[in-house]
C-alpha atoms as a PDB file:
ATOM      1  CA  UNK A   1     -18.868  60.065 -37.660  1.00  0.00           C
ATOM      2  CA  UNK A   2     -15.485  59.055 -37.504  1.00  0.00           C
ATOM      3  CA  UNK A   3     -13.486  59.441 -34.099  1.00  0.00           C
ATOM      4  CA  UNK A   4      -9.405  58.540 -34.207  1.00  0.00           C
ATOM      5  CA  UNK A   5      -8.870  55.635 -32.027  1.00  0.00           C
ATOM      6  CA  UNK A   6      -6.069  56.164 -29.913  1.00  0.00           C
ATOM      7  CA  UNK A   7      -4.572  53.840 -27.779  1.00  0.00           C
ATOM      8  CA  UNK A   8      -2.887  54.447 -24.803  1.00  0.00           C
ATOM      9  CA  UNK A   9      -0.357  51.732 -23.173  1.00  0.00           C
ATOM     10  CA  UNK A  10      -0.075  51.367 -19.375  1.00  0.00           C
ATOM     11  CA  UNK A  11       3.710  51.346 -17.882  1.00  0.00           C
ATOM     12  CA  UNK A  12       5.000  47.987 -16.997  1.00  0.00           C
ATOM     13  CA  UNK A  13       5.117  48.746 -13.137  1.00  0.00           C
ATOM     14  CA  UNK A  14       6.306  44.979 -13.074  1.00  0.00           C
ATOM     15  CA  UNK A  15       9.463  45.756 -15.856  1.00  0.00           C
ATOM     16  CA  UNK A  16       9.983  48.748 -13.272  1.00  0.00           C
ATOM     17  CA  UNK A  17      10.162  46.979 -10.211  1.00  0.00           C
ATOM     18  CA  UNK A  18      12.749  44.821 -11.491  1.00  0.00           C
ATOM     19  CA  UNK A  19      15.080  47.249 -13.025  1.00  0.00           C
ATOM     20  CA  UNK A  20      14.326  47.183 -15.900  1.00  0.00           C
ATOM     21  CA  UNK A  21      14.494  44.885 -18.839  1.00  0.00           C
ATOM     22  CA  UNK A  22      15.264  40.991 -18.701  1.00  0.00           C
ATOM     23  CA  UNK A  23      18.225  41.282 -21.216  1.00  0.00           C
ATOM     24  CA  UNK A  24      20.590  38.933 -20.415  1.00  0.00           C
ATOM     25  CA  UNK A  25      21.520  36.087 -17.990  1.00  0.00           C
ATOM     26  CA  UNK A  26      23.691  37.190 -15.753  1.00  0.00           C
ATOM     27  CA  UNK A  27      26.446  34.387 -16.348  1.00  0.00           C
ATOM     28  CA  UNK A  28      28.591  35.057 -13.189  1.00  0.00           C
ATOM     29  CA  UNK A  29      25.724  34.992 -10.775  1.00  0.00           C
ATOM     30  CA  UNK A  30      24.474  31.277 -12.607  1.00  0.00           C
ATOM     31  CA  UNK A  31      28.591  30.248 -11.786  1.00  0.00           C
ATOM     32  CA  UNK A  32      27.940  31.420  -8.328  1.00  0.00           C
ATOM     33  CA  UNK A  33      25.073  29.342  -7.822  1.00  0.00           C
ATOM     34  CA  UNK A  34      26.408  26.373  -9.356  1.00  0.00           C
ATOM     35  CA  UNK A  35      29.775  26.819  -7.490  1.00  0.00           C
ATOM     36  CA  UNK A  36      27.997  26.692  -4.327  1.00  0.00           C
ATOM     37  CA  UNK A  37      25.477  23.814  -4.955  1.00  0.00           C
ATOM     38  CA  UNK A  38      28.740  22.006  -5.797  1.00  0.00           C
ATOM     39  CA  UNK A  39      30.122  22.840  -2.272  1.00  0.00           C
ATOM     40  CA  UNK A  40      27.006  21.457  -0.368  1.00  0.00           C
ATOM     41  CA  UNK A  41      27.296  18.486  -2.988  1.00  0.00           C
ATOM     42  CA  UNK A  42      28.823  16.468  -0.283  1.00  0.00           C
ATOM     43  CA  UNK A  43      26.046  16.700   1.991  1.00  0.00           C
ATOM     44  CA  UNK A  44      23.178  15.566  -0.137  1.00  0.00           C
ATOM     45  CA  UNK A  45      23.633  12.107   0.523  1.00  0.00           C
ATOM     46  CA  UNK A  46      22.403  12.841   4.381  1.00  0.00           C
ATOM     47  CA  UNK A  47      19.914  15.279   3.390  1.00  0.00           C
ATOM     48  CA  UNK A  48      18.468  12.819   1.315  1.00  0.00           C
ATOM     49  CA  UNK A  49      18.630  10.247   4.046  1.00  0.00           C
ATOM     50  CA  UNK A  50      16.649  12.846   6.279  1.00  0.00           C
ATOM     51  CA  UNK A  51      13.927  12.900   3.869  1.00  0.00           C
ATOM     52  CA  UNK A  52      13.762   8.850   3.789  1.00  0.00           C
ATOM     53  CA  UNK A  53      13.797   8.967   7.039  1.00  0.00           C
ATOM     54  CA  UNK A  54      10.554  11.389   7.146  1.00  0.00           C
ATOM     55  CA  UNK A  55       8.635   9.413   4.162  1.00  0.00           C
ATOM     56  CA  UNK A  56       9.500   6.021   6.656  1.00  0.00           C
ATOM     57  CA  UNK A  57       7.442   7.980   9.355  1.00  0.00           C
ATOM     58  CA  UNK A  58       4.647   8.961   7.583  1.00  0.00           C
ATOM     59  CA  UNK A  59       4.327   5.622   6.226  1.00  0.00           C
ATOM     60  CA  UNK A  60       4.836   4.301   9.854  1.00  0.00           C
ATOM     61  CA  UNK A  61       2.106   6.635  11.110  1.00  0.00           C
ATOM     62  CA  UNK A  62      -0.424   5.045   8.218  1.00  0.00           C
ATOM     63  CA  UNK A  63       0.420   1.648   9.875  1.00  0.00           C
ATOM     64  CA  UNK A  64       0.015   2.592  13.719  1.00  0.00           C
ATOM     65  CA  UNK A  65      -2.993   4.890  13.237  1.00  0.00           C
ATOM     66  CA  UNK A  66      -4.572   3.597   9.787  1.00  0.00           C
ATOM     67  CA  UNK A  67      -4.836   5.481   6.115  1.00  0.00           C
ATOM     68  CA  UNK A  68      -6.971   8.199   6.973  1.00  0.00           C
ATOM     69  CA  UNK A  69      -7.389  11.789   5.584  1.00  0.00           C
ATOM     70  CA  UNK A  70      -4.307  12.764   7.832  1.00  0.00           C
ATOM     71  CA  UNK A  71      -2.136  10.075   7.685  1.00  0.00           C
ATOM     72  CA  UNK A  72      -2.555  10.230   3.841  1.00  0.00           C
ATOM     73  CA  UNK A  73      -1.583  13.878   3.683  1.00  0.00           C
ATOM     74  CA  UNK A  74       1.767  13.430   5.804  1.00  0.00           C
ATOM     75  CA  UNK A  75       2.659  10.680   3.306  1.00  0.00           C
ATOM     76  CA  UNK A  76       1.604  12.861   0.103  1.00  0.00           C
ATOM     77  CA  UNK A  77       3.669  16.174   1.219  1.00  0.00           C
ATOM     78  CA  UNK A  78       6.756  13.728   2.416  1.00  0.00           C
ATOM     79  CA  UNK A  79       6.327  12.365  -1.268  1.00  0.00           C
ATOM     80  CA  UNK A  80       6.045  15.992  -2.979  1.00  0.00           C
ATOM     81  CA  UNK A  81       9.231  17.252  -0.953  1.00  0.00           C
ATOM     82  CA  UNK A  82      10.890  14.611  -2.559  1.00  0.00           C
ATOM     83  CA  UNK A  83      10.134  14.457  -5.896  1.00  0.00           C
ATOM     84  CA  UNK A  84      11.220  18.420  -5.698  1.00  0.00           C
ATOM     85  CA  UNK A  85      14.378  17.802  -3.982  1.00  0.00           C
ATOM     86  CA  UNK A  86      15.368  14.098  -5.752  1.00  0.00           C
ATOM     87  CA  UNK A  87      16.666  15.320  -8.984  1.00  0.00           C
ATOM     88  CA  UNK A  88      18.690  18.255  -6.605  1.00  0.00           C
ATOM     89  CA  UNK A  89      20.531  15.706  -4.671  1.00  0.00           C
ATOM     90  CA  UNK A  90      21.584  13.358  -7.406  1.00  0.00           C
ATOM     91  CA  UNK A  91      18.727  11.169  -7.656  1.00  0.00           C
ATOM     92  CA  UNK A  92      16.813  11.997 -10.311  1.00  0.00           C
ATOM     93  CA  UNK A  93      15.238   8.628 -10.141  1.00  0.00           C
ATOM     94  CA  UNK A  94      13.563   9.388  -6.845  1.00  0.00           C
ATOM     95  CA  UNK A  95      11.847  12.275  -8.083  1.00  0.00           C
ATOM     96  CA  UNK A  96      10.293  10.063 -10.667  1.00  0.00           C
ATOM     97  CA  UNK A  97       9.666   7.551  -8.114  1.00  0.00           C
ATOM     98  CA  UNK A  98       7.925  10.047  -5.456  1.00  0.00           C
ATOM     99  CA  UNK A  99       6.297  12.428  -8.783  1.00  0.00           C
ATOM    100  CA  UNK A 100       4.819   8.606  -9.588  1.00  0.00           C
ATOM    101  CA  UNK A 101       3.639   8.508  -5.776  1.00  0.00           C
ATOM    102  CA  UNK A 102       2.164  12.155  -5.900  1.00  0.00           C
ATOM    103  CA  UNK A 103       0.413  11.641  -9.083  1.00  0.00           C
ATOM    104  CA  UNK A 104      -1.225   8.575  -7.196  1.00  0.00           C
ATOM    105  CA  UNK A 105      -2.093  10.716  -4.331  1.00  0.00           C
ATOM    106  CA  UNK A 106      -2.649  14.542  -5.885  1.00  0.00           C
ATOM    107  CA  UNK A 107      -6.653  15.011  -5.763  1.00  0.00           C
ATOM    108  CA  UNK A 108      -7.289  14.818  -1.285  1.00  0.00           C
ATOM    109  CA  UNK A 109     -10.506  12.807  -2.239  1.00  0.00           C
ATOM    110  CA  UNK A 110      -9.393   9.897  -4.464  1.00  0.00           C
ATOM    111  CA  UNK A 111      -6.277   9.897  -2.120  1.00  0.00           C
ATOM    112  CA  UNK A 112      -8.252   8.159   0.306  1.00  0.00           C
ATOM    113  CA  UNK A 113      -9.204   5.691  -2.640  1.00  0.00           C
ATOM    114  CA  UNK A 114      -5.187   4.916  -3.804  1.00  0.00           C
ATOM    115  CA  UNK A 115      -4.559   0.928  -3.236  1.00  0.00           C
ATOM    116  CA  UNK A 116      -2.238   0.982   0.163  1.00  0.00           C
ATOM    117  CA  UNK A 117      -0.148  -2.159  -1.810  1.00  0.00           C
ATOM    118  CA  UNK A 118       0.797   0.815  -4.700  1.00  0.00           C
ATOM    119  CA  UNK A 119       1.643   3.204  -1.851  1.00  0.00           C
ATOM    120  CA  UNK A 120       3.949   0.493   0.207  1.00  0.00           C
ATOM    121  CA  UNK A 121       5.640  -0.168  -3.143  1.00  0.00           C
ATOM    122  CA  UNK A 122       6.679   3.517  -4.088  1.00  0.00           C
ATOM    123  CA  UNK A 123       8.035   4.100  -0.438  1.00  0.00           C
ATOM    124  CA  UNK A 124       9.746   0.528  -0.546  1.00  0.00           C
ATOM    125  CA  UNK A 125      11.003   1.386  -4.525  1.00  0.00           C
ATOM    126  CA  UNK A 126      12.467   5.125  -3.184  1.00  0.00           C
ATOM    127  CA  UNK A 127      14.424   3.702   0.043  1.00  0.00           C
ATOM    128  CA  UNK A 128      15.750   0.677  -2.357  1.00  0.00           C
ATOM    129  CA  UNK A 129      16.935   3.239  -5.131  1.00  0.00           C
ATOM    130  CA  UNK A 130      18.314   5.211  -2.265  1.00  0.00           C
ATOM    131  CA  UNK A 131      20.087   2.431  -0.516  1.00  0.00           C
ATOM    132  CA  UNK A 132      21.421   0.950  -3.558  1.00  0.00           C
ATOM    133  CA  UNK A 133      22.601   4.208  -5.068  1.00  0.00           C
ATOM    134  CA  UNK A 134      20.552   3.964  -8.201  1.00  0.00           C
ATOM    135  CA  UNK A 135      20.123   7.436  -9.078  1.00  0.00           C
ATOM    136  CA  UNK A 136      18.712   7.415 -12.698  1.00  0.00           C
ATOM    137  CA  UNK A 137      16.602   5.460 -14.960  1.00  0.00           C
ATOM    138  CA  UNK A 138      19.475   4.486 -17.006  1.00  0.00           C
ATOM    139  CA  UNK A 139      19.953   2.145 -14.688  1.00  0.00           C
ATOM    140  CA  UNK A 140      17.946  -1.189 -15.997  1.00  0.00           C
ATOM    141  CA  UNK A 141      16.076  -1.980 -12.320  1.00  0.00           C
ATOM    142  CA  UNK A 142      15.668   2.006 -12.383  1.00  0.00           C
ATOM    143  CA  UNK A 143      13.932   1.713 -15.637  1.00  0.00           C
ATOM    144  CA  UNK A 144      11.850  -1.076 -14.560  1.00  0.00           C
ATOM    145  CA  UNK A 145      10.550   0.047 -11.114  1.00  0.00           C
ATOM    146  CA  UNK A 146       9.592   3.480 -12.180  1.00  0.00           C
ATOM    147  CA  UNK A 147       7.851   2.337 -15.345  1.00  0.00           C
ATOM    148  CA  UNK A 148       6.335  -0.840 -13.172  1.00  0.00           C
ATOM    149  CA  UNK A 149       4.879   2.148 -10.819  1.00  0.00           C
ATOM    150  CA  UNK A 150       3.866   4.954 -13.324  1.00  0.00           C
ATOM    151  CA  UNK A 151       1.534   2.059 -14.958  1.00  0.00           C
ATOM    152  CA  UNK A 152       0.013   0.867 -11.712  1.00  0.00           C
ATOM    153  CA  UNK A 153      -0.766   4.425 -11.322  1.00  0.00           C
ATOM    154  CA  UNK A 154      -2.239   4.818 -14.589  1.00  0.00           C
ATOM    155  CA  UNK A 155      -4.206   1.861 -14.397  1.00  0.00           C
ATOM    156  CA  UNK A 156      -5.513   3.027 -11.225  1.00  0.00           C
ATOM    157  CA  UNK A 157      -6.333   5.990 -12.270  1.00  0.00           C
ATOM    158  CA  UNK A 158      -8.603   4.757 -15.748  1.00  0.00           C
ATOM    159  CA  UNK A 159     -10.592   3.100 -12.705  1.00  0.00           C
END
């Protein structure tokens, strides 16, 4: 007994909802986007300063009410905003700084674990870089404190 396979292929409701097919980048929308990131250029410098500012409380709260599951967790999301907003306002050296710090932190039950001395010195490495407008690790104390950090970390984490 032989029966014909036949397949049948579901529509791409997904391909639909979109309009379509994904067949080219729309270049004037990308030179849009870039045009206006280039406007606000001028106020990254602050915004960036507002997010120091926030990572300077959490780690301020840690020292007035102690490490603790909270305290940790204020410090760990100020660190993850900015090692997703670092590399957008110039400093891509920050998000390797605070991506350092959230690797340290990531798992909410070994945070509690993560050596206070290795958190004090990413905060204290991100508002140097910061204040001393070292943006990249080109830069040779760049270089140094981020691969310092990322092997503290790794050590740490090996136990």
């Amino acid at each position: 007994m032989s029966n014909p396979a036949q397949v049948t292929r579901p529509p791409n409701m997904l391909r639909a909802k979109v309009g379509g097919g994904f067949s080219g980048i729309n270049a004037e929308a990308i030179a849009r986007a870039e045009e206006a990131l280039k406007a606000m250029s001028g106020q990254f410098g602050q915004w960036l300063q507002d997010e120091i500012t926030k990572l300077d409380a959490a780690q301020a709260a840690i020292r007035a009410e102690g490490y603790n599951a909270q305290t940790a967790e204020g410090l760990y999301f100020r660190a993850h905003d900015l090692k997703g907003l670092g590399a957008t306002y110039q400093y891509p050296l920050v998000t390797r700084l605070a991506g350092s710090l959230c690797k340290l932190m990531d798992d909410p039950i070994k945070r509690m674990d993560a050596p206070m001395v290795l958190i004090d010195a990413h905060v204290d490495a991100i508002r140097a870089v910061v204040r001393d407008q070292i943006q990249t690790d080109d830069h040779p104390t760049g270089r140094v404190l981020s691969e310092t950090l990322e092997a503290q970390v790794a050590a740490h984490r090996a136990g």
